[in-house]
Protein backbone atom coordinates (compact mmCIF):
# COMPACT_ATOMS: atom_id res chain seq x y z
CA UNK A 1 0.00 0.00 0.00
CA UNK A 2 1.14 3.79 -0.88
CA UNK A 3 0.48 6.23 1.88
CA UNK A 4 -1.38 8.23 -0.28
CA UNK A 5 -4.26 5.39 -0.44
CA UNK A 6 -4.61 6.17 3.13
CA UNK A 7 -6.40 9.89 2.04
CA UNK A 8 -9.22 8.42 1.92
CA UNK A 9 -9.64 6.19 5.67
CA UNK A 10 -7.39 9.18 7.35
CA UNK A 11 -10.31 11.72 6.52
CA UNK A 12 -13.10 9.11 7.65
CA UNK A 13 -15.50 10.29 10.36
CA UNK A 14 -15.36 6.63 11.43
CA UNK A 15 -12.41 5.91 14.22
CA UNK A 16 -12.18 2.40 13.12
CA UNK A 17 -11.11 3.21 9.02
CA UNK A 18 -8.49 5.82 10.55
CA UNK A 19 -7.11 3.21 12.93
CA UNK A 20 -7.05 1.76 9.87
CA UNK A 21 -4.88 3.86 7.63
CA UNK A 22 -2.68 4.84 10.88
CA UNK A 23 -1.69 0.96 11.28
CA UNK A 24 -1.29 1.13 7.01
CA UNK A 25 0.76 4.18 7.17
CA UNK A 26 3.10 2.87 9.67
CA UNK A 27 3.69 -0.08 8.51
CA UNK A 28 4.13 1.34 4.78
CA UNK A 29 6.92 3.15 6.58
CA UNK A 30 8.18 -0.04 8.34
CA UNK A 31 8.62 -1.57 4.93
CA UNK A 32 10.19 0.83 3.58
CA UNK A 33 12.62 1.44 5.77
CA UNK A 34 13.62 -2.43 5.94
CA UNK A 35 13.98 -2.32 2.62
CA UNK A 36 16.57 1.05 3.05
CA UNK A 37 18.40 -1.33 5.33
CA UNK A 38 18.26 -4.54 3.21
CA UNK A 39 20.14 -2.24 0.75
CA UNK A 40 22.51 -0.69 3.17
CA UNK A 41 23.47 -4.34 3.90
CA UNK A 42 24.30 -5.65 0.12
CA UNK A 43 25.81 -2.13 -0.20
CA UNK A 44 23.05 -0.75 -2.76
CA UNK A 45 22.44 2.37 -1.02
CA UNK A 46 22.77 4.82 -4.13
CA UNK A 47 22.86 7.67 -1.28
CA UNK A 48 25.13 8.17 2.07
CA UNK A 49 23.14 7.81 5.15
CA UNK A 50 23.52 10.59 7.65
CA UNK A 51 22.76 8.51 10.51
CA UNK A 52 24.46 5.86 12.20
CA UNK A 53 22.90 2.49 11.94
CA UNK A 54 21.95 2.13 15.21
CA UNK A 55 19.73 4.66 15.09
CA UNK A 56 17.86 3.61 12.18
CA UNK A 57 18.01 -0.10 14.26
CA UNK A 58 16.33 1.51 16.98
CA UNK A 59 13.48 3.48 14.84
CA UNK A 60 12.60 -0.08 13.23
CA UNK A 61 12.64 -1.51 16.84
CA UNK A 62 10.20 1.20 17.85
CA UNK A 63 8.07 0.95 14.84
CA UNK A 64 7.76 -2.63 14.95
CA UNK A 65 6.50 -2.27 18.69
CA UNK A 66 3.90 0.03 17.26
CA UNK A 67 2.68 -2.08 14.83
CA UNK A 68 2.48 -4.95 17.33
CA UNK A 69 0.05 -2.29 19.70
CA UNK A 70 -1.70 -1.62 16.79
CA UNK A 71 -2.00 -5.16 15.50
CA UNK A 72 -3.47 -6.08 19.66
CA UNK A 73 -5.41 -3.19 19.66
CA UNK A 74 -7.02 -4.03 16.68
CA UNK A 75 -7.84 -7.29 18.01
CA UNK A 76 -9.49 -6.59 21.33
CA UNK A 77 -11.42 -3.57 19.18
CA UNK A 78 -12.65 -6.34 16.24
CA UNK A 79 -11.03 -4.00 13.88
CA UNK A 80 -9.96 -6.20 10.84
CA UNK A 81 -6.36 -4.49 9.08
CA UNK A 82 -5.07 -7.74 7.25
């Protein structure tokens, strides 16, 4: 998913669709980021990161801990995101 499908459920007046596109946009993000760091890995970058690794480790550690809230919350809520 692109963020920008995500218009649509972020403007809802229903909480559950923009739970919805929050969980999407973050883990959009997620992805994306993995993928940065896949390609840091194999040395595909075709830019210099500014940041050390570590902090880039620690933004995926705290955006995959997000995504698991989200992913209970949705749960216990009966919100369906997958």
């Amino acid at each position: 998913m692109e963020l920008k499908e995500t218009i649509e459920l972020m403007q809802s007046d229903d909480y559950k669709d923009r739970f919805k596109a929050e969980y999407y946009q973050v883990k959009t993000r997620l992805e994306k980021l993995e993928a940065m760091l896949d390609k840091w890995d194999k040395g595909e970058l075709d830019f210099t990161p500014t940041c050390p690794r570590m902090i880039y480790d620690g933004q995926v550690q705290a955006m995959s801990d997000y995504c698991s809230a989200l992913i209970a919350r949705a749960a216990m809520e009966h919100i369906v995101i997958e």
